[in-house]
N, C-alpha and C. Protein backbone atom coordinates (compact mmCIF):
# COMPACT_ATOMS: atom_id res chain seq x y z
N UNK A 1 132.50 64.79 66.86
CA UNK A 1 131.38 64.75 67.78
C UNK A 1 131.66 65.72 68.93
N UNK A 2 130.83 66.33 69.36
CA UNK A 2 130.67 67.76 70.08
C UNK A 2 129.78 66.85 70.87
N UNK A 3 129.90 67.51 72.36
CA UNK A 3 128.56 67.08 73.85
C UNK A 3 128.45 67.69 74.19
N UNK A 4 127.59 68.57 74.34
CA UNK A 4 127.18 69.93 75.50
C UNK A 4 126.36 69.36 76.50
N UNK A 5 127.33 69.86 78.09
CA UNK A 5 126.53 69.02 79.22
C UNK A 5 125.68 70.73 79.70
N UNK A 6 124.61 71.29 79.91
CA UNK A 6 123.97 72.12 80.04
C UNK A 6 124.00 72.68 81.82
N UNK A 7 124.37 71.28 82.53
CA UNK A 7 124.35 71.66 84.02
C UNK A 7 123.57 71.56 84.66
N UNK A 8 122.14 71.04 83.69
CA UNK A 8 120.66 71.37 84.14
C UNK A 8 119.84 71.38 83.31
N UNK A 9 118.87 70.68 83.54
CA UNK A 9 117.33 70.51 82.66
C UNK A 9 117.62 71.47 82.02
N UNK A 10 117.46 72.14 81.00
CA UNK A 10 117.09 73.81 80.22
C UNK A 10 115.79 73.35 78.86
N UNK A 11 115.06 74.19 78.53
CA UNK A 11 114.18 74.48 77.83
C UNK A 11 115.06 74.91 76.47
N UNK A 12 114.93 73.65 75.33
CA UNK A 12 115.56 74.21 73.89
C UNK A 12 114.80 74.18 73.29
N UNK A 13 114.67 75.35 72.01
CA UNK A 13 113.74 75.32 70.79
C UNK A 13 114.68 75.21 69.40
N UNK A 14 115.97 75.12 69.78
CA UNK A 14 117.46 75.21 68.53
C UNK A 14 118.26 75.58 68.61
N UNK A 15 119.11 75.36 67.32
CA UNK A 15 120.52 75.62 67.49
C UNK A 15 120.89 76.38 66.62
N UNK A 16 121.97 77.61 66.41
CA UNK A 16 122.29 78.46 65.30
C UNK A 16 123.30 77.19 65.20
N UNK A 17 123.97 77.66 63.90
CA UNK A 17 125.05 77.04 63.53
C UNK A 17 125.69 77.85 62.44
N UNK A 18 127.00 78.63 62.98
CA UNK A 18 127.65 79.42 61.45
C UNK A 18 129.30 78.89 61.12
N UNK A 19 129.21 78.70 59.48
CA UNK A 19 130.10 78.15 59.09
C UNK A 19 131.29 79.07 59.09
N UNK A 20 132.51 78.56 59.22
CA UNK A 20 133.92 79.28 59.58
C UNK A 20 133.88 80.34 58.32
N UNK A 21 134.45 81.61 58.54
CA UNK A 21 134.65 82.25 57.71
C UNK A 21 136.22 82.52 57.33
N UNK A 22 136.79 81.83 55.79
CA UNK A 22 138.49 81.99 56.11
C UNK A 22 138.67 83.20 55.33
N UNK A 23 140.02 83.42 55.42
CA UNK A 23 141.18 84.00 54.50
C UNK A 23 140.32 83.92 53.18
N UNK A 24 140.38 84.53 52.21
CA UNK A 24 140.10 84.21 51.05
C UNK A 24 141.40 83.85 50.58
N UNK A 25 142.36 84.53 50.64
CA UNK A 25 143.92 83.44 50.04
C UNK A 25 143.38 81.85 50.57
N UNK A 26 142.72 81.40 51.79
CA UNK A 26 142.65 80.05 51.89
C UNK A 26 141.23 79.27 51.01
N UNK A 27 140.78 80.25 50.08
CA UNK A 27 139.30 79.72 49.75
C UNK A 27 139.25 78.19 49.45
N UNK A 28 140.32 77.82 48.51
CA UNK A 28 140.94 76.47 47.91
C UNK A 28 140.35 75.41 48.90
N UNK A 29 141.25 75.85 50.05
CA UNK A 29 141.25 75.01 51.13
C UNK A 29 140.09 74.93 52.07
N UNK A 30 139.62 76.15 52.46
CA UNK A 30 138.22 76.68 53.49
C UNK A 30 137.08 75.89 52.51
N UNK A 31 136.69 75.32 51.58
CA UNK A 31 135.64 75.40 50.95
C UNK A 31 135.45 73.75 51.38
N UNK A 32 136.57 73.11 51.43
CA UNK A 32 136.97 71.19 52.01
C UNK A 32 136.56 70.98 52.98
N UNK A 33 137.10 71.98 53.90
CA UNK A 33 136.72 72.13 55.54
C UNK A 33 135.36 72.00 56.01
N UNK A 34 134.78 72.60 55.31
CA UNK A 34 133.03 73.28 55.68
C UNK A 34 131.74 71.93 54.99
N UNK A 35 131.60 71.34 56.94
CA UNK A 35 130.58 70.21 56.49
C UNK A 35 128.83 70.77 55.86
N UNK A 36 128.61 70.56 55.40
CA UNK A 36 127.12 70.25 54.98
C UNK A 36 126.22 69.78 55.63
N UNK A 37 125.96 68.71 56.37
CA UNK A 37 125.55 68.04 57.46
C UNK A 37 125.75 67.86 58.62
N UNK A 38 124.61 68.08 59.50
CA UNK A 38 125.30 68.02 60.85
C UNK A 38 123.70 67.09 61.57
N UNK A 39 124.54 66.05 62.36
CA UNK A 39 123.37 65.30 63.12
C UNK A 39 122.84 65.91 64.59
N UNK A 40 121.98 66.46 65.06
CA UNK A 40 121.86 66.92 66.18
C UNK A 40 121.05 65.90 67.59
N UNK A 41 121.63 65.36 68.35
CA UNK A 41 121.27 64.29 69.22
C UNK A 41 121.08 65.40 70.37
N UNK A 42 119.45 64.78 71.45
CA UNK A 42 119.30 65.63 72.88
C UNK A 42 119.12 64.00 73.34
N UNK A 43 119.50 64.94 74.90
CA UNK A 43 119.26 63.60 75.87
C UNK A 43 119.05 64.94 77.58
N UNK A 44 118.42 63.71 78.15
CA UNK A 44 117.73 64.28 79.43
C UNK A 44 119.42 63.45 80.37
N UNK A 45 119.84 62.06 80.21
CA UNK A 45 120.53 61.56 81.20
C UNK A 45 121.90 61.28 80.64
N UNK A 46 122.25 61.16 79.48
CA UNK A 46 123.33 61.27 77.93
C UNK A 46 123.36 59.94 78.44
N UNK A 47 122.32 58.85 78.75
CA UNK A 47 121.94 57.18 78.15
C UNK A 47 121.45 57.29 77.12
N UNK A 48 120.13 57.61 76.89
CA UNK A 48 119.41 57.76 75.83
C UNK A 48 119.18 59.22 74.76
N UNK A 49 119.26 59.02 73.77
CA UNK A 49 119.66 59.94 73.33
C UNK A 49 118.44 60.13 71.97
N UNK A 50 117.52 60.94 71.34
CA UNK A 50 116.61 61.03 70.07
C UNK A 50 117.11 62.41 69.49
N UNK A 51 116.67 62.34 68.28
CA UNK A 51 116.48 63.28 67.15
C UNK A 51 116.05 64.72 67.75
N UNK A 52 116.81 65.47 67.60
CA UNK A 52 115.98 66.44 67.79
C UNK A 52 115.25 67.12 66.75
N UNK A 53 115.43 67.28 65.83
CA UNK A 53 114.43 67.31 64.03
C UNK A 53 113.83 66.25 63.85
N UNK A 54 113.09 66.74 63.04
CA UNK A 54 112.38 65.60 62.38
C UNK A 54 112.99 64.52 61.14
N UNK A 55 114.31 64.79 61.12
CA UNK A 55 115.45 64.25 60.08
C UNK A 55 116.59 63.71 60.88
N UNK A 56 117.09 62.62 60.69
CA UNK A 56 118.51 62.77 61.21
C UNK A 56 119.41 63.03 61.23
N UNK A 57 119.67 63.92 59.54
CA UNK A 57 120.59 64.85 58.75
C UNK A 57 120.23 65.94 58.14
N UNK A 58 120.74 67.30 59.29
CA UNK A 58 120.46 68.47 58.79
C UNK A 58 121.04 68.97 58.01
N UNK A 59 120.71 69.32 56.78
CA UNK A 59 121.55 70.31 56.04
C UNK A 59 121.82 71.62 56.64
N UNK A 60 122.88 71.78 56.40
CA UNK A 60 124.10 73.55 56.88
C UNK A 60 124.21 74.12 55.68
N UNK A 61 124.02 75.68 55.34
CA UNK A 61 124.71 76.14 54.49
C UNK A 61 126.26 76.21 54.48
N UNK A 62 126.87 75.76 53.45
CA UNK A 62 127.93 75.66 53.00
C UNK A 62 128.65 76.49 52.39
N UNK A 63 128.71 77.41 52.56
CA UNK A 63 129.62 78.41 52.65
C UNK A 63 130.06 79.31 53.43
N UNK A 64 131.22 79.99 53.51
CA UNK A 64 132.22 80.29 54.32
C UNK A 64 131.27 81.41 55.47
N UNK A 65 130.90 81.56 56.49
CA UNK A 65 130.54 82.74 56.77
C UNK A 65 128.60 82.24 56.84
N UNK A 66 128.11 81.51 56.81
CA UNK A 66 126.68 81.60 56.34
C UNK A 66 126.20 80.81 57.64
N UNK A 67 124.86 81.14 58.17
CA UNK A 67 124.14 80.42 58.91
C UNK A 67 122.66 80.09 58.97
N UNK A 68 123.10 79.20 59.88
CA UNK A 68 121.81 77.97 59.72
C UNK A 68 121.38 78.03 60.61
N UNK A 69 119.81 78.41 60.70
CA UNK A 69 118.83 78.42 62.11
C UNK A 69 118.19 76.67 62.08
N UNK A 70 118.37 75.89 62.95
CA UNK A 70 117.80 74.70 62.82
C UNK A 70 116.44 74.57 64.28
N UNK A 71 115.46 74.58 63.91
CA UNK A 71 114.44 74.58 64.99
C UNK A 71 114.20 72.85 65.59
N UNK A 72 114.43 72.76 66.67
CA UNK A 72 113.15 71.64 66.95
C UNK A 72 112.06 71.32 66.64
N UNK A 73 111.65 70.13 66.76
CA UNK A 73 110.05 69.31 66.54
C UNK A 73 109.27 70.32 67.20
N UNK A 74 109.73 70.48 68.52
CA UNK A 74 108.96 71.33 69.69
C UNK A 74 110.25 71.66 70.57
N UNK A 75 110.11 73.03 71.37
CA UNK A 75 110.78 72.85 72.60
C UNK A 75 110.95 71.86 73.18
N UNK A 76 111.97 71.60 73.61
CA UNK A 76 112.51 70.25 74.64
C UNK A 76 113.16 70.21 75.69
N UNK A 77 112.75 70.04 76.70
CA UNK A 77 113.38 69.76 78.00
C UNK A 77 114.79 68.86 78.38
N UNK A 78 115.71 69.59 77.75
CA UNK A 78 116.95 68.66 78.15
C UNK A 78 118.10 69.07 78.37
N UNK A 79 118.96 68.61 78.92
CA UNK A 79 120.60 69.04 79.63
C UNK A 79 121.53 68.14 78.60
N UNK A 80 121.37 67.44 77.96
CA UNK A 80 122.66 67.19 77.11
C UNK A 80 122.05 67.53 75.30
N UNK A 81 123.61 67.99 74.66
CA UNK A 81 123.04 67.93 72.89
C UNK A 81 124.60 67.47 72.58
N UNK A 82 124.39 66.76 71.68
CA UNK A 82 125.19 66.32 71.04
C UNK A 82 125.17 66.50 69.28
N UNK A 83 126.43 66.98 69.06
CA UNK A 83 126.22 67.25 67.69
C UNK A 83 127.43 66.57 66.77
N UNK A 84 127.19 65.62 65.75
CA UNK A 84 127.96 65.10 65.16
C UNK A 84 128.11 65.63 63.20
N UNK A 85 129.16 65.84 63.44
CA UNK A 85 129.83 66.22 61.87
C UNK A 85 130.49 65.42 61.13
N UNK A 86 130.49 64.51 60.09
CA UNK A 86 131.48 63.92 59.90
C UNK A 86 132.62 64.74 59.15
N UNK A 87 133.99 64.04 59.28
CA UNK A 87 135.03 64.41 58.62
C UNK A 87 134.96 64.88 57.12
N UNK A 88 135.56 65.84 56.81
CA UNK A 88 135.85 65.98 55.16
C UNK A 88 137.35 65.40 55.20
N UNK A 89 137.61 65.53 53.66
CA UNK A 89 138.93 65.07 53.31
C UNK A 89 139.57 65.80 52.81
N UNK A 90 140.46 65.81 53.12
CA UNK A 90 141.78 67.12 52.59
C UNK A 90 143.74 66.54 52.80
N UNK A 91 143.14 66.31 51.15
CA UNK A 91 144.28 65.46 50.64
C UNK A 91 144.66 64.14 51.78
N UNK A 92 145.33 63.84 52.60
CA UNK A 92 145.98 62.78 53.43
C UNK A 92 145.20 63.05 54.53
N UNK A 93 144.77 64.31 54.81
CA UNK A 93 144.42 64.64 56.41
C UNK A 93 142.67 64.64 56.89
N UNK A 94 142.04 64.56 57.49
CA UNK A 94 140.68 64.65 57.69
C UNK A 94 140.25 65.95 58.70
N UNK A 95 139.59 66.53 58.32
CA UNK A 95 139.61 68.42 59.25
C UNK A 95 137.71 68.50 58.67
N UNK A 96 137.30 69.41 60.25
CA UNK A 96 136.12 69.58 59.82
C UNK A 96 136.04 71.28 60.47
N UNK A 97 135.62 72.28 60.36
CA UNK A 97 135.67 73.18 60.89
C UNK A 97 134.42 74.27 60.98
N UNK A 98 133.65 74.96 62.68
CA UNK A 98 132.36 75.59 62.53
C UNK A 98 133.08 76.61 63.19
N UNK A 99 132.71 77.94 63.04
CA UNK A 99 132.83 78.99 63.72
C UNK A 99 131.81 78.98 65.18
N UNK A 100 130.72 78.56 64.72
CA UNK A 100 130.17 78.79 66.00
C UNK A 100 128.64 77.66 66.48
N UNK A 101 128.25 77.69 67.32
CA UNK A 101 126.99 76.32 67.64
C UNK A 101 126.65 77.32 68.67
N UNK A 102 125.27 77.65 68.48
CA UNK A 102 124.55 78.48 69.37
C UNK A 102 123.47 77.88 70.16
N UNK A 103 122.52 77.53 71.33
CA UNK A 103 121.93 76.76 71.42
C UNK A 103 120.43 77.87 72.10
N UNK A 104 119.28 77.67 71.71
CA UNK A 104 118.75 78.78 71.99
C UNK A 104 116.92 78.35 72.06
């Protein structure tokens, strides 16, 4: 779980989102890492918190290097986003990994 505090009301219409790009010696491994889903939560006071899609689970492209433009319902007036990933599994250990969360 990721919280972006904004500092200030701001005007959002979305979020980029690009998946880590590895090593190809690590493909084995980079391919475990890289979630599929990502939940995107806004809030005006981070009490209350809604959907910012019209889904509560966005699909991400899943592969190494690739991105995902995810739009809002509508522009939204808010200072907090919260973005939740769950864990993958890799062997004993749990690792989730994004190159980047753009907010725009």
């Amino acid at each position: 779980e990721i919280t972006v505090d904004m500092k200030g009301i701001k005007t959002v219409s979305g979020v980029k989102i690009v998946q880590n790009d590895f090593n190809p010696k690590d493909d084995k491994i980079s391919e475990e890492l890289l979630p599929g889903i990502i939940k995107i939560k806004i809030s005006t006071d981070k009490i209350f918190w809604w959907d910012a899609t019209y889904v509560e689970e966005n699909t991400i492209g899943a592969t190494a290097g690739e991105t995902t433009i995810i739009n809002f319902q509508t522009p939204q007036d808010i200072r907090y986003l919260q973005f939740i990933i769950n864990d993958q599994s890799f062997g004993k250990n749990f690792a989730v990994t994004l190159a980047e969360i753009s907010i725009f």
